[in-house]
PDB file of N, CA and C in Angstrom:
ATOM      1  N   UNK A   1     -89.065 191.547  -8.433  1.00  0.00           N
ATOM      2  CA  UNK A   1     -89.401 190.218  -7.988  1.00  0.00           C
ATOM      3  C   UNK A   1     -89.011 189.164  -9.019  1.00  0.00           C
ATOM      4  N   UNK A   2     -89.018 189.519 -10.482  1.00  0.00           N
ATOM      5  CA  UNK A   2     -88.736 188.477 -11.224  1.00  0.00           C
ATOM      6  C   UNK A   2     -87.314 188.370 -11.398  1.00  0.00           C
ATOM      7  N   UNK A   3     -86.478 189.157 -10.785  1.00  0.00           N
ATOM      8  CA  UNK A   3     -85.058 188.953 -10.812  1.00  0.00           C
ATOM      9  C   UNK A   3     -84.548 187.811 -10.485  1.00  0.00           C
ATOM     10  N   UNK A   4     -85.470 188.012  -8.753  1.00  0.00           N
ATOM     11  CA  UNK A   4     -85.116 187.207  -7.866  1.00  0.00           C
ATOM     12  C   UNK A   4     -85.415 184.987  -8.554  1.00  0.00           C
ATOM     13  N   UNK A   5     -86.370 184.787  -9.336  1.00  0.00           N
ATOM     14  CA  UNK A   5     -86.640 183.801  -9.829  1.00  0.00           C
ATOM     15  C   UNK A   5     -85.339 183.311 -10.707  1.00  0.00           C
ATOM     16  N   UNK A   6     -84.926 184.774 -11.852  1.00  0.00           N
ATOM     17  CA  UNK A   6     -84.294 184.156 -12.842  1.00  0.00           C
ATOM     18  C   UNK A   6     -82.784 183.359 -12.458  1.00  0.00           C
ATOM     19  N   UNK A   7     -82.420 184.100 -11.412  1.00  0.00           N
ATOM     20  CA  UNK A   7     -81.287 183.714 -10.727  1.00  0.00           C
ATOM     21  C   UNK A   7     -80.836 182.689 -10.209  1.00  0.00           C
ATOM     22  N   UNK A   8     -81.868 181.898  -9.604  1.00  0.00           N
ATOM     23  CA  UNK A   8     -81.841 180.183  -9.316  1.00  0.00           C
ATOM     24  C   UNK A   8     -82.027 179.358 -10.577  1.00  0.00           C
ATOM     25  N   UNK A   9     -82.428 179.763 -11.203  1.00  0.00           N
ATOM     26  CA  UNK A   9     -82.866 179.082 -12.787  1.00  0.00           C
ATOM     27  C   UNK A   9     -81.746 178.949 -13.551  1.00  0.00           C
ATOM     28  N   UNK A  10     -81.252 180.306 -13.635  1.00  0.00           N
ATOM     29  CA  UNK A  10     -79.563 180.160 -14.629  1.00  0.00           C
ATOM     30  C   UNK A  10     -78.942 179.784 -13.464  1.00  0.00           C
ATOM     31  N   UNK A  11     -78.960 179.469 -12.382  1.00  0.00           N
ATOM     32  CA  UNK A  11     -77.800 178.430 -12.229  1.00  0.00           C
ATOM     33  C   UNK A  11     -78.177 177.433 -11.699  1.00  0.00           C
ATOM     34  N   UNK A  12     -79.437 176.715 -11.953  1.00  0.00           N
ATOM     35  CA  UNK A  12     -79.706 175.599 -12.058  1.00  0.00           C
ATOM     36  C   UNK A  12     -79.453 174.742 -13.601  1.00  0.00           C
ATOM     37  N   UNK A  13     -79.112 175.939 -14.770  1.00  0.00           N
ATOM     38  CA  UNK A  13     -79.062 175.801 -16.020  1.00  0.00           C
ATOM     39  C   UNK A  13     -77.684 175.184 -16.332  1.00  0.00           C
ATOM     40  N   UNK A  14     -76.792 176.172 -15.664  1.00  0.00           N
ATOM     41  CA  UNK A  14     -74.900 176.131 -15.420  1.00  0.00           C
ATOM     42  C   UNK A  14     -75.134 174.904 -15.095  1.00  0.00           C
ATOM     43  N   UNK A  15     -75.490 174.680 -14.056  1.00  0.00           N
ATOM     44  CA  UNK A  15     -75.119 173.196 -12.762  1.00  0.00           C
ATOM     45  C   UNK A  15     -75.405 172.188 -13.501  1.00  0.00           C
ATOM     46  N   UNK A  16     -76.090 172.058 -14.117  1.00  0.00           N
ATOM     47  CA  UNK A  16     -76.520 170.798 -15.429  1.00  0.00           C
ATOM     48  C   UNK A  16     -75.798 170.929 -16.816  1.00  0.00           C
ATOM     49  N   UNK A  17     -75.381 171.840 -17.255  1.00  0.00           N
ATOM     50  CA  UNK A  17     -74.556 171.896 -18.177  1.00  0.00           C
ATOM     51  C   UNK A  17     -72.909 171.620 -18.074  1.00  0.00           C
ATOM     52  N   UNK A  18     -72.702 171.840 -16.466  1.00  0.00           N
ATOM     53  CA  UNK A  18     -71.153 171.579 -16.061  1.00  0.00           C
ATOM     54  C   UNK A  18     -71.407 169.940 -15.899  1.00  0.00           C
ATOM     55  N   UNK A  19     -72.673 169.187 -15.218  1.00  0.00           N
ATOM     56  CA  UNK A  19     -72.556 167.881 -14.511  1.00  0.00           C
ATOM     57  C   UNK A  19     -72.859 167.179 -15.242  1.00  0.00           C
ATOM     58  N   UNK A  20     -74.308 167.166 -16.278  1.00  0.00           N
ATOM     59  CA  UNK A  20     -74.774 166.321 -16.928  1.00  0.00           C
ATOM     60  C   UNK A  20     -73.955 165.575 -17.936  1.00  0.00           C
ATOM     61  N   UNK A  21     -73.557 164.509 -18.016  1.00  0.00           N
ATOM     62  CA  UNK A  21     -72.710 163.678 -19.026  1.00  0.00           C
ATOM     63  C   UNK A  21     -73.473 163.454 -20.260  1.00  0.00           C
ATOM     64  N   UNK A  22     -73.017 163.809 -21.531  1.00  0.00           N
ATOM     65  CA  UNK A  22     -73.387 163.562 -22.632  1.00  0.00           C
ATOM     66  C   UNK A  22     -72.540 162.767 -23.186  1.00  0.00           C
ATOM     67  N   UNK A  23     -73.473 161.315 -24.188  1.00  0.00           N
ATOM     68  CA  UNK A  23     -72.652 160.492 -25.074  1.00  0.00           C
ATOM     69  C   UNK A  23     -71.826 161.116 -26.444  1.00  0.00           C
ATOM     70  N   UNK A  24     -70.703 160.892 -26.409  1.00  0.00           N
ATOM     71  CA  UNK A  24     -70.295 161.770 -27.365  1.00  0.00           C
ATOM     72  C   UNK A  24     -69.229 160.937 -28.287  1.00  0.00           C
ATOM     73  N   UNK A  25     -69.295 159.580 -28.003  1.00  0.00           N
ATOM     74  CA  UNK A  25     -68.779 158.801 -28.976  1.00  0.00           C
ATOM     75  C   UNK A  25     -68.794 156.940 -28.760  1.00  0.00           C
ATOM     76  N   UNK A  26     -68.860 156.193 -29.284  1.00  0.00           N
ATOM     77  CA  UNK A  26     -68.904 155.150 -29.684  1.00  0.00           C
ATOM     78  C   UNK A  26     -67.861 154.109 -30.370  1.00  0.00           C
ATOM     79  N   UNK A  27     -66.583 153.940 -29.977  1.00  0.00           N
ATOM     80  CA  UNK A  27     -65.504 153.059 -31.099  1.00  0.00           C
ATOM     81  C   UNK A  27     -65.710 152.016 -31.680  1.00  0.00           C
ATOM     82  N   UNK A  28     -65.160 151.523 -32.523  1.00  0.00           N
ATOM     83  CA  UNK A  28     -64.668 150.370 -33.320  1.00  0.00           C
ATOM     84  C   UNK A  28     -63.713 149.564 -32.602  1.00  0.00           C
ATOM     85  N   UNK A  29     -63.280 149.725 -31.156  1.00  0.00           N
ATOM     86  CA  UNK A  29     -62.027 149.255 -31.020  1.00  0.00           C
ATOM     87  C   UNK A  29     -62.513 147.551 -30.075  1.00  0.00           C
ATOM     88  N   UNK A  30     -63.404 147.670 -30.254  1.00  0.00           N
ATOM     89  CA  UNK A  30     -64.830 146.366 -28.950  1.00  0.00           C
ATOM     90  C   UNK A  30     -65.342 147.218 -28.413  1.00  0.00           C
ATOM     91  N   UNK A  31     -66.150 148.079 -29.024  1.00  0.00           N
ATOM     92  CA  UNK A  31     -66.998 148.895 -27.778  1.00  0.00           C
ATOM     93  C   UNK A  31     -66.831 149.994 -26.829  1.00  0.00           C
ATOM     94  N   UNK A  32     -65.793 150.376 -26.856  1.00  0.00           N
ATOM     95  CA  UNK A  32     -65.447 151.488 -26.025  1.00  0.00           C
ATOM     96  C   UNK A  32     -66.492 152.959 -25.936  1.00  0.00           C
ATOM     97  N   UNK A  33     -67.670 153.347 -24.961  1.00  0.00           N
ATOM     98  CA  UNK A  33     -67.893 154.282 -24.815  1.00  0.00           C
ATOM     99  C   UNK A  33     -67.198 155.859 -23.890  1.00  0.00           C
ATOM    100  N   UNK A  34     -67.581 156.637 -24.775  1.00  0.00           N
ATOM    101  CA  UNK A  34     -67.402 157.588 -23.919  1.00  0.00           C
ATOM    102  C   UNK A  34     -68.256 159.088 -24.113  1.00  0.00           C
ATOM    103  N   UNK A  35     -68.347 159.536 -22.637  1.00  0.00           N
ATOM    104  CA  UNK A  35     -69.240 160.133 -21.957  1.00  0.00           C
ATOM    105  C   UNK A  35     -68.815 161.474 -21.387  1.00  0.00           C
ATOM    106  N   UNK A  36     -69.460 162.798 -22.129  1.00  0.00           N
ATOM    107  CA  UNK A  36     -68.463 164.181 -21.566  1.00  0.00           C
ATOM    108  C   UNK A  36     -69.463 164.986 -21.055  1.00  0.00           C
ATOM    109  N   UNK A  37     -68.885 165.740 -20.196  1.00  0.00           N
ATOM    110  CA  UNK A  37     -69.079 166.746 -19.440  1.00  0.00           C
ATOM    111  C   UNK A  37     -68.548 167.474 -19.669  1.00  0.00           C
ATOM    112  N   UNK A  38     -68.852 169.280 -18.812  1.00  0.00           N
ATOM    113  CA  UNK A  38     -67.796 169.956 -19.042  1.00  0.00           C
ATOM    114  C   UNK A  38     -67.302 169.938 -18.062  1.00  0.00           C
ATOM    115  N   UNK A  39     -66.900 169.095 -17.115  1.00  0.00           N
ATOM    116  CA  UNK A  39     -65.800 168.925 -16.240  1.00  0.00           C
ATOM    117  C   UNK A  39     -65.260 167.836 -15.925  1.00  0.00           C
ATOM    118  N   UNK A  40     -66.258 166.891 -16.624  1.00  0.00           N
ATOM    119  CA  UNK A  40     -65.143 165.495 -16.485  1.00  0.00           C
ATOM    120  C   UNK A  40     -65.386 164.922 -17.968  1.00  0.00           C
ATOM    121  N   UNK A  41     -64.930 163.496 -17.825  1.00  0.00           N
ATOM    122  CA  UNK A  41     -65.106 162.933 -19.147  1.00  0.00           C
ATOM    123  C   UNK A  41     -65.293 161.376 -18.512  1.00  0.00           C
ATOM    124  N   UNK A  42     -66.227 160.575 -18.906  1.00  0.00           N
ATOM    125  CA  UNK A  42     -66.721 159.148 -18.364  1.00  0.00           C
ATOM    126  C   UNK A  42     -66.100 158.262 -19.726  1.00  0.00           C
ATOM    127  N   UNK A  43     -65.020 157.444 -19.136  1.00  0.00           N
ATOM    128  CA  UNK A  43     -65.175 156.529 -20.868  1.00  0.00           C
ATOM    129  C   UNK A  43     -65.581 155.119 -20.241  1.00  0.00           C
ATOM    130  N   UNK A  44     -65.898 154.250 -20.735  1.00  0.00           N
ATOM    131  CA  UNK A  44     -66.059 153.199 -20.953  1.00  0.00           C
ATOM    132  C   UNK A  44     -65.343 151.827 -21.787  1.00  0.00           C
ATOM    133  N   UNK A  45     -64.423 151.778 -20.885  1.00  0.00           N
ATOM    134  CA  UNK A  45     -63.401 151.343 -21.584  1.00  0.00           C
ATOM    135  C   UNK A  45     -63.355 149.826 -22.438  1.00  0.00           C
ATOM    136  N   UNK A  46     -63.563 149.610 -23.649  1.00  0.00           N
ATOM    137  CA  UNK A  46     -63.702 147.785 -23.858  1.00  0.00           C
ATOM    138  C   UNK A  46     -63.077 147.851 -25.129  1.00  0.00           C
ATOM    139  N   UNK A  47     -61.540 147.494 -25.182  1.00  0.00           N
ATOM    140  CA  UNK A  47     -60.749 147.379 -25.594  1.00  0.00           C
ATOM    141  C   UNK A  47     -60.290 146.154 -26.407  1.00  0.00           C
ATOM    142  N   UNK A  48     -60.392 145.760 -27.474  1.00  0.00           N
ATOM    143  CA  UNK A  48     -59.270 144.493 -27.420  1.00  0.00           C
ATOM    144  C   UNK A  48     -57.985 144.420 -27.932  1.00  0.00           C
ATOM    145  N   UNK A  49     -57.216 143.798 -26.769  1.00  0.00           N
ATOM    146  CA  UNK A  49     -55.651 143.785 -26.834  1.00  0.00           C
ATOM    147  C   UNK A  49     -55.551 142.808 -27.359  1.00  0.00           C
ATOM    148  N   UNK A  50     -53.894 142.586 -27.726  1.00  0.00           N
ATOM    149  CA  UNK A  50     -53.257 141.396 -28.116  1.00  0.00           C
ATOM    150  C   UNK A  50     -53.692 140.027 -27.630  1.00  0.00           C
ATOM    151  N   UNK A  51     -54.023 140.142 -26.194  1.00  0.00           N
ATOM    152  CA  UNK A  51     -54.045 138.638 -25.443  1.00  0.00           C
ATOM    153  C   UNK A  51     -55.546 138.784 -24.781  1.00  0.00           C
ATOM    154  N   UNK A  52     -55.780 139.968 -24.826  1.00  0.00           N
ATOM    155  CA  UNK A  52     -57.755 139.918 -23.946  1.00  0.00           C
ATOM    156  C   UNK A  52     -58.169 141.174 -24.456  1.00  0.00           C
ATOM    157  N   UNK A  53     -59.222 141.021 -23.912  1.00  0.00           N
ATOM    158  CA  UNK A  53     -60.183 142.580 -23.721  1.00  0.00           C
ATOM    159  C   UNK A  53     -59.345 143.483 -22.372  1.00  0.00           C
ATOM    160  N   UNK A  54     -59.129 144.460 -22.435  1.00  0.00           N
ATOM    161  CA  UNK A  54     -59.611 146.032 -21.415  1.00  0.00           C
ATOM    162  C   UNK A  54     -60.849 146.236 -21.364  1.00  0.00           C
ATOM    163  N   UNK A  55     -61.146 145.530 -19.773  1.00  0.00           N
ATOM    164  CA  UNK A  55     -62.735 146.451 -19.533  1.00  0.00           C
ATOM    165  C   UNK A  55     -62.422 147.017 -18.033  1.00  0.00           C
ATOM    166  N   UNK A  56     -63.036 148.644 -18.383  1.00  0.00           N
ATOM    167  CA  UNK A  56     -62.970 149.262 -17.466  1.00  0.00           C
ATOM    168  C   UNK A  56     -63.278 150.642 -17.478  1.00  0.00           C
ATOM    169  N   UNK A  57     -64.157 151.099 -16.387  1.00  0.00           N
ATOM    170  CA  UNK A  57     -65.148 152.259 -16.528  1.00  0.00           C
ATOM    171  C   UNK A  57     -63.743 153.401 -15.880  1.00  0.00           C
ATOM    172  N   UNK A  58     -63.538 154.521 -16.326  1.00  0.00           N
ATOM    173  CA  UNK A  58     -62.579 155.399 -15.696  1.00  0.00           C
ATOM    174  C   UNK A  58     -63.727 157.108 -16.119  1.00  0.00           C
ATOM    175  N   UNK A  59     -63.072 157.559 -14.957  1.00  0.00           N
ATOM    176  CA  UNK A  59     -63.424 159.213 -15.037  1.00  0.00           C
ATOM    177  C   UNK A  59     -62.319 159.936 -14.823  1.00  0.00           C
ATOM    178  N   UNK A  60     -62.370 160.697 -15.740  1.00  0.00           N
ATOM    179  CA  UNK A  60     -60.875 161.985 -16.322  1.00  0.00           C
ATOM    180  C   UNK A  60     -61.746 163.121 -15.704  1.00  0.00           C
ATOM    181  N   UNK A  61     -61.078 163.793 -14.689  1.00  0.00           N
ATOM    182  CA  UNK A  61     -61.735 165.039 -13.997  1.00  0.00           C
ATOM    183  C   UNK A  61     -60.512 166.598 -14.980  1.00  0.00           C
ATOM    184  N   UNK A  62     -60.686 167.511 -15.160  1.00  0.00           N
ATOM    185  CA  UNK A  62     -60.100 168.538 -15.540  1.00  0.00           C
ATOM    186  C   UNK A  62     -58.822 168.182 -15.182  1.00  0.00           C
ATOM    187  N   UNK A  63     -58.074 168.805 -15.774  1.00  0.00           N
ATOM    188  CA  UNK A  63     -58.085 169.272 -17.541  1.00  0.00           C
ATOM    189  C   UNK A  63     -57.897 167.813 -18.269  1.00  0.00           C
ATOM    190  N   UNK A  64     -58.017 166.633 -17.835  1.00  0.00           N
ATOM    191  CA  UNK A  64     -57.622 165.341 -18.346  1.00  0.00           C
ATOM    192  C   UNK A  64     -59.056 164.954 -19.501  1.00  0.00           C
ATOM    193  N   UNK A  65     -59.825 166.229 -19.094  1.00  0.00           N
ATOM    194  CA  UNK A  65     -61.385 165.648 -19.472  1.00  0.00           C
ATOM    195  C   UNK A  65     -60.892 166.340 -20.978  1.00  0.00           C
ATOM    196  N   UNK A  66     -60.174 166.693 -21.430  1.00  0.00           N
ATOM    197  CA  UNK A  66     -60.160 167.956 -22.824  1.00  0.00           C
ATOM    198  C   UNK A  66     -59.285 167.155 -23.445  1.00  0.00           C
ATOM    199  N   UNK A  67     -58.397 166.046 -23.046  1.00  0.00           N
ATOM    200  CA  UNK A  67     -57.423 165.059 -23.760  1.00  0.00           C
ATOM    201  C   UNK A  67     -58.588 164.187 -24.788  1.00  0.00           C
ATOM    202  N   UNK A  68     -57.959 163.622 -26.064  1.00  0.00           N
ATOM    203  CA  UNK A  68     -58.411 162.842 -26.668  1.00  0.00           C
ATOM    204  C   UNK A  68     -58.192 161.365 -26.421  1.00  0.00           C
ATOM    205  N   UNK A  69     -59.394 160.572 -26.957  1.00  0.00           N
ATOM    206  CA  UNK A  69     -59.319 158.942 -26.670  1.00  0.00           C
ATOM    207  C   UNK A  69     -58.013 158.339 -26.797  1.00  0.00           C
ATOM    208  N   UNK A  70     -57.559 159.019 -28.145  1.00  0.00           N
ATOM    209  CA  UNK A  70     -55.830 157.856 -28.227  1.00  0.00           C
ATOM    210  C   UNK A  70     -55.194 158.673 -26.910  1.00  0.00           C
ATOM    211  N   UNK A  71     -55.264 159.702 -26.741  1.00  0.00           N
ATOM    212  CA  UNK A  71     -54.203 160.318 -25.532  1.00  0.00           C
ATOM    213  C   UNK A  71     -54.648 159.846 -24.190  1.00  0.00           C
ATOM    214  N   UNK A  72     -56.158 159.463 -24.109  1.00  0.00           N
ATOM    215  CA  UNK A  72     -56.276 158.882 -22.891  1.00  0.00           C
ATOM    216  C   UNK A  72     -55.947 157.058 -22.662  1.00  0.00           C
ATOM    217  N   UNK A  73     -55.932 156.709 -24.010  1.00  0.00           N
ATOM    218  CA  UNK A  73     -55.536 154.986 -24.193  1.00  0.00           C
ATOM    219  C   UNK A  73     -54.178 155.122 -23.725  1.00  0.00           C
ATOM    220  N   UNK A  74     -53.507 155.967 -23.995  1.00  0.00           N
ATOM    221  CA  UNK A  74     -51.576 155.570 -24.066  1.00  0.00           C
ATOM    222  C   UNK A  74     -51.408 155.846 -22.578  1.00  0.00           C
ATOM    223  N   UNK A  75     -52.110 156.417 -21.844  1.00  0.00           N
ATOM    224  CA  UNK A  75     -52.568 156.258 -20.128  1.00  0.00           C
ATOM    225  C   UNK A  75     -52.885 155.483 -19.537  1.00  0.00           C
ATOM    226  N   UNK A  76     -53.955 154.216 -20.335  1.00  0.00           N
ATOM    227  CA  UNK A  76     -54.278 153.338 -19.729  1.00  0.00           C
ATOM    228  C   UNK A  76     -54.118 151.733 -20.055  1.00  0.00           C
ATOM    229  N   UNK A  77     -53.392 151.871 -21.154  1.00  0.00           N
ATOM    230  CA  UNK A  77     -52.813 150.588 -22.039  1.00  0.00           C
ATOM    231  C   UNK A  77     -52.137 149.622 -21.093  1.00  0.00           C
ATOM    232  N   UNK A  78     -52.599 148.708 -20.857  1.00  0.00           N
ATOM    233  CA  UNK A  78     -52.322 147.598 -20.034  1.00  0.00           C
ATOM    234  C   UNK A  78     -50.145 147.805 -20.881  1.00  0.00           C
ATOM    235  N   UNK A  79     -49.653 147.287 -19.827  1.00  0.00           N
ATOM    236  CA  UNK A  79     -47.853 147.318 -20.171  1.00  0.00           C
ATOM    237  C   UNK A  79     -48.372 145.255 -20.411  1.00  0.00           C
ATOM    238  N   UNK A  80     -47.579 145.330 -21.928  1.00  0.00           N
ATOM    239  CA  UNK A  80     -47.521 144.096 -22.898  1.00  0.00           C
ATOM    240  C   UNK A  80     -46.167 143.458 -23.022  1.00  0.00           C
TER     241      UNK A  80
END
């Protein structure tokens, strides 16, 4: 009978460990957060460019979620 318990539990454990977004960094660049999972990655984009700010919330779903911040900036760098 206690099998039957542990089994919804560990994968109620998985299901929150794949979904739940953790803060996992903070820039210098104006603010830019960003936010990981293990299947996506949430950044928070607040940028300042040459002529303005970049603001803008984006989600990187697999495998884009395992790229780093400069590798995800040169993706989203406004064309200057």
């Amino acid at each position: 009978m206690k099998k039957k318990i542990w089994i919804p539990v560990i994968a109620v454990i998985a299901a929150a460990i794949m979904l739940i977004p953790i803060p996992t960094g903070i820039y210098n660049d104006g603010g830019t957060r960003e936010y990981t999972a293990l299947t996506y990655k949430i950044v928070v984009w607040n940028c300042l460019t040459e002529n303005s700010t970049y603001s803008k919330t984006k989600v990187y779903f697999f495998p884009d979620n395992f790229k780093s911040i400069d590798s995800l900036w040169e993706l989203e760098k406004p064309n200057e």
